[in-house]
C-alpha atoms as a PDB file:
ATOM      1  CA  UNK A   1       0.000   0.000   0.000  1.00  0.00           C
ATOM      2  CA  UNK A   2       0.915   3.350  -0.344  1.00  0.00           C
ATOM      3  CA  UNK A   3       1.449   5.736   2.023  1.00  0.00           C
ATOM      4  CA  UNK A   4       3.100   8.348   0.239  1.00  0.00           C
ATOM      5  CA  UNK A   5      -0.009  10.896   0.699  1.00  0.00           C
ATOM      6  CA  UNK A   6       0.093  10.747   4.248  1.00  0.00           C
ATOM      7  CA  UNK A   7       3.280  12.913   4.646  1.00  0.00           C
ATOM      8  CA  UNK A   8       2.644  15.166   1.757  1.00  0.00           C
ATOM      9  CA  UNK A   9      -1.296  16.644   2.639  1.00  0.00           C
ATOM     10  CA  UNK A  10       0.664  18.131   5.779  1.00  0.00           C
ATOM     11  CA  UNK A  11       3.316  19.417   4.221  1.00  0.00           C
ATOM     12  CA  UNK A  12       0.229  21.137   1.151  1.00  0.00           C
ATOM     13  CA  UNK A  13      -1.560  22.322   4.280  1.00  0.00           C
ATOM     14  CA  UNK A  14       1.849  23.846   5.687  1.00  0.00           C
ATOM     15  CA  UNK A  15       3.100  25.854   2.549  1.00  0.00           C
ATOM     16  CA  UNK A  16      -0.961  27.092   1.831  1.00  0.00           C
ATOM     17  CA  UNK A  17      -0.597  28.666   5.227  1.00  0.00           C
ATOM     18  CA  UNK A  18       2.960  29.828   5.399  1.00  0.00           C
ATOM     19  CA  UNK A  19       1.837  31.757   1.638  1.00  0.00           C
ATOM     20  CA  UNK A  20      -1.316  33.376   3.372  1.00  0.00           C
ATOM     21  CA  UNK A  21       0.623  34.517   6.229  1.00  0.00           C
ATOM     22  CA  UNK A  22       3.521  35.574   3.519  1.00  0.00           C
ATOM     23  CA  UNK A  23       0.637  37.685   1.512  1.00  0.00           C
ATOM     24  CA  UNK A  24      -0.575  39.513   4.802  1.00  0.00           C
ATOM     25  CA  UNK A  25       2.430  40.493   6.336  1.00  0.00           C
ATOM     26  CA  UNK A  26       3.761  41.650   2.702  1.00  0.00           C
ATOM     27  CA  UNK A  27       0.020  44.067   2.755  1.00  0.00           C
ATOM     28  CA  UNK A  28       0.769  45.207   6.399  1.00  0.00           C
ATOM     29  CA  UNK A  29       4.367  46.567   5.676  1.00  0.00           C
ATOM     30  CA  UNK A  30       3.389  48.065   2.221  1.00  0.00           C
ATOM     31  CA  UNK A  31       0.292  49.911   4.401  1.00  0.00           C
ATOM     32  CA  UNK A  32       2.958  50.424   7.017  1.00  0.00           C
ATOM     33  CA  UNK A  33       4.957  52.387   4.431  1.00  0.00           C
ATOM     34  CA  UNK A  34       2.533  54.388   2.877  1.00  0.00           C
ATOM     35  CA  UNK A  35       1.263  55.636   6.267  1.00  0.00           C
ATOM     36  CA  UNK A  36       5.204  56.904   6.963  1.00  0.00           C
ATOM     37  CA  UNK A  37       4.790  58.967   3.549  1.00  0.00           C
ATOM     38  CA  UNK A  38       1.246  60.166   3.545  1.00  0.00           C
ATOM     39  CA  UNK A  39      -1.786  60.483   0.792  1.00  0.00           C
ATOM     40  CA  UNK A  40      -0.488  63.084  -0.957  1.00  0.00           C
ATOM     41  CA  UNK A  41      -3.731  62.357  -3.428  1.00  0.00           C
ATOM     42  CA  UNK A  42      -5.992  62.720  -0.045  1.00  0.00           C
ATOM     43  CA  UNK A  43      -4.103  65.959   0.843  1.00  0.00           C
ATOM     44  CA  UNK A  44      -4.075  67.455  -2.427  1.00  0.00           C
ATOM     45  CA  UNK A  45      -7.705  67.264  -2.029  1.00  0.00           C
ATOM     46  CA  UNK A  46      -8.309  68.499   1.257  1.00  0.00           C
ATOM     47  CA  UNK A  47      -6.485  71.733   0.203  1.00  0.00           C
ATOM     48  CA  UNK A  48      -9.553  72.525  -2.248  1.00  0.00           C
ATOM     49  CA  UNK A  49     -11.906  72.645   1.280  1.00  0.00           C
ATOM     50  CA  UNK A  50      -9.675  74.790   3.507  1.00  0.00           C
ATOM     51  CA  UNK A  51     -11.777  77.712   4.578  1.00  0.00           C
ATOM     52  CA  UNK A  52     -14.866  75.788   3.706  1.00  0.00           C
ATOM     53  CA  UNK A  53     -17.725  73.561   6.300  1.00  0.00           C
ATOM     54  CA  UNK A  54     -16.852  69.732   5.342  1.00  0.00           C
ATOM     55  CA  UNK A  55     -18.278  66.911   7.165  1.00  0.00           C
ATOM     56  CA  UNK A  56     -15.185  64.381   7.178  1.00  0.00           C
ATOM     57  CA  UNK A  57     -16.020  60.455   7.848  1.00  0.00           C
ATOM     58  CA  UNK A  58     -13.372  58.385   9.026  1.00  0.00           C
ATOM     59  CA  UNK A  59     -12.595  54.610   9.491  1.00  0.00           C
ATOM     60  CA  UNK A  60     -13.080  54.036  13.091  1.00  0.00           C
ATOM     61  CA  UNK A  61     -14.900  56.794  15.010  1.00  0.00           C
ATOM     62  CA  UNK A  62     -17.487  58.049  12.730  1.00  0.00           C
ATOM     63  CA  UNK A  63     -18.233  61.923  11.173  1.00  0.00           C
ATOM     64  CA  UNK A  64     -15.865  64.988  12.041  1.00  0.00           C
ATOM     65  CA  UNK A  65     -18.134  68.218  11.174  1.00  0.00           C
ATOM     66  CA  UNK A  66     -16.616  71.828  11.183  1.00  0.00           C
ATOM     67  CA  UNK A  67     -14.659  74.740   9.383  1.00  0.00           C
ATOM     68  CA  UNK A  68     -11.104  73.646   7.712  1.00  0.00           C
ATOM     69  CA  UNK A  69      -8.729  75.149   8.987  1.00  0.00           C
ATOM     70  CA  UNK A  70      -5.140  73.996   7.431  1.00  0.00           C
ATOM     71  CA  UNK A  71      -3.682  70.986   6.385  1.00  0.00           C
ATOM     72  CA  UNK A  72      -0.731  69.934   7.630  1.00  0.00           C
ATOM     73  CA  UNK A  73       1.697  66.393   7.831  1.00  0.00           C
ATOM     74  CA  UNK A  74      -1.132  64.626   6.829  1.00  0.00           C
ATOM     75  CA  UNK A  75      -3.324  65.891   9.254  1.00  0.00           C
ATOM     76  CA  UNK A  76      -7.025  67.871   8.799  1.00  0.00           C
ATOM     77  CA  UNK A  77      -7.634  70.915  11.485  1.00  0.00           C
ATOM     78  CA  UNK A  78     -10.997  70.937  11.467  1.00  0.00           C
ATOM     79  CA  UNK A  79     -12.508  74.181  14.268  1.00  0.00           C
ATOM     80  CA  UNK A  80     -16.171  73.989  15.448  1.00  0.00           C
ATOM     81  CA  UNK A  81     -17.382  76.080  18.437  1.00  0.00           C
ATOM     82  CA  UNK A  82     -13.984  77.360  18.819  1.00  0.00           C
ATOM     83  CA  UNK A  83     -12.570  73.992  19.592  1.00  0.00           C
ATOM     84  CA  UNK A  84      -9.538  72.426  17.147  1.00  0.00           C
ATOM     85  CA  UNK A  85      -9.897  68.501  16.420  1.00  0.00           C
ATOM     86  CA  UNK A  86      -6.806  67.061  14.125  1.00  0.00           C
ATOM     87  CA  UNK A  87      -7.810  64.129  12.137  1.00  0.00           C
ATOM     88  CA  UNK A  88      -5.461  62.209  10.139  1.00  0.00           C
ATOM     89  CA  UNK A  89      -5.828  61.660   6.534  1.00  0.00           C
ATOM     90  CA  UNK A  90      -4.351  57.853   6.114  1.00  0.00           C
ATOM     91  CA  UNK A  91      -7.876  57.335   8.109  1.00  0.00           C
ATOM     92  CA  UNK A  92     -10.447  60.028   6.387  1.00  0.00           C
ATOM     93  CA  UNK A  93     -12.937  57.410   3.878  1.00  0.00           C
ATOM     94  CA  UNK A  94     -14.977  60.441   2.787  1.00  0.00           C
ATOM     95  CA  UNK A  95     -14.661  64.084   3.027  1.00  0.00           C
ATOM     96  CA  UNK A  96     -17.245  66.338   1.458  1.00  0.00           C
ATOM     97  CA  UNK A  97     -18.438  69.658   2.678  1.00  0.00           C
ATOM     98  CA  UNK A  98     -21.602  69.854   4.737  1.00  0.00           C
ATOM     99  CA  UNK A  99     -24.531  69.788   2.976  1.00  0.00           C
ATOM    100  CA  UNK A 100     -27.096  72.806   3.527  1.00  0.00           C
ATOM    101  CA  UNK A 101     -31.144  73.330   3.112  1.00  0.00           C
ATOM    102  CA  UNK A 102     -32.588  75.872   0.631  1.00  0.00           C
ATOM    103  CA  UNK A 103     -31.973  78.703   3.167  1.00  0.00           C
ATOM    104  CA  UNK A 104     -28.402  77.986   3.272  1.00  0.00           C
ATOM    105  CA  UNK A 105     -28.294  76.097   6.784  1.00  0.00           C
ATOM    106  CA  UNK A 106     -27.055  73.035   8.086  1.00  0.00           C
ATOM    107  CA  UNK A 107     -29.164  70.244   7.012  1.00  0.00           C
ATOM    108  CA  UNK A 108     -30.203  68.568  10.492  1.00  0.00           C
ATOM    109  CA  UNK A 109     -30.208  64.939   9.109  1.00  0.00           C
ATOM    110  CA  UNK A 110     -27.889  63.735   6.724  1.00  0.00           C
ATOM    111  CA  UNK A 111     -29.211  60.702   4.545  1.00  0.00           C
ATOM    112  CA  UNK A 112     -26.139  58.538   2.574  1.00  0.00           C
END
């Protein structure tokens, strides 16, 4: 009989893992570098809203709301109420400015 198989399904099972962990630490140290240089795209962007409402949405936490301030290293100053929150770009998904009602005010609800 042969038992040739036996040995070789663990060693198939041992190289298909050792290639997916291969694949995600080659994606985590290519994200790892672009973090160190920035989105120069995503900042090249946010320049057009300085000055201007936006309502940025990020990975993690949700919606940042307020006036843009500068950008900076990567980094969004957003001011509302006379309060300064820094947001970093590697993490902004969408940034648009804030949408207004006929009158020209804030829209109270915001429907995606």
């Amino acid at each position: 009989m042969n038992t040739w198989w036996i040995c070789f399904i663990p060693l198939m099972v041992l190289l298909i893992i050792l290639s997916q962990q291969s694949k995600e630490t080659n994606k985590s140290i290519e994200s790892k570098i672009r973090r160190q240089k920035g989105d120069p795209e995503m900042q090249k962007l946010a320049v057009r809203f300085i000055g201007k409402d936006v309502l940025l949405n990020t990975v993690a936490s949700g919606a940042y709301d307020g006036v843009m301030k500068e950008v900076v290293d990567n980094a969004v100053v957003l001011e509302k109420n006379g309060k300064e929150t820094v947001v970093n770009l590697d993490y902004v998904i969408r940034l648009r400015e804030y949408p207004r009602n006929k009158r020209g005010k804030r829209k109270s609800l915001i429907a995606e």
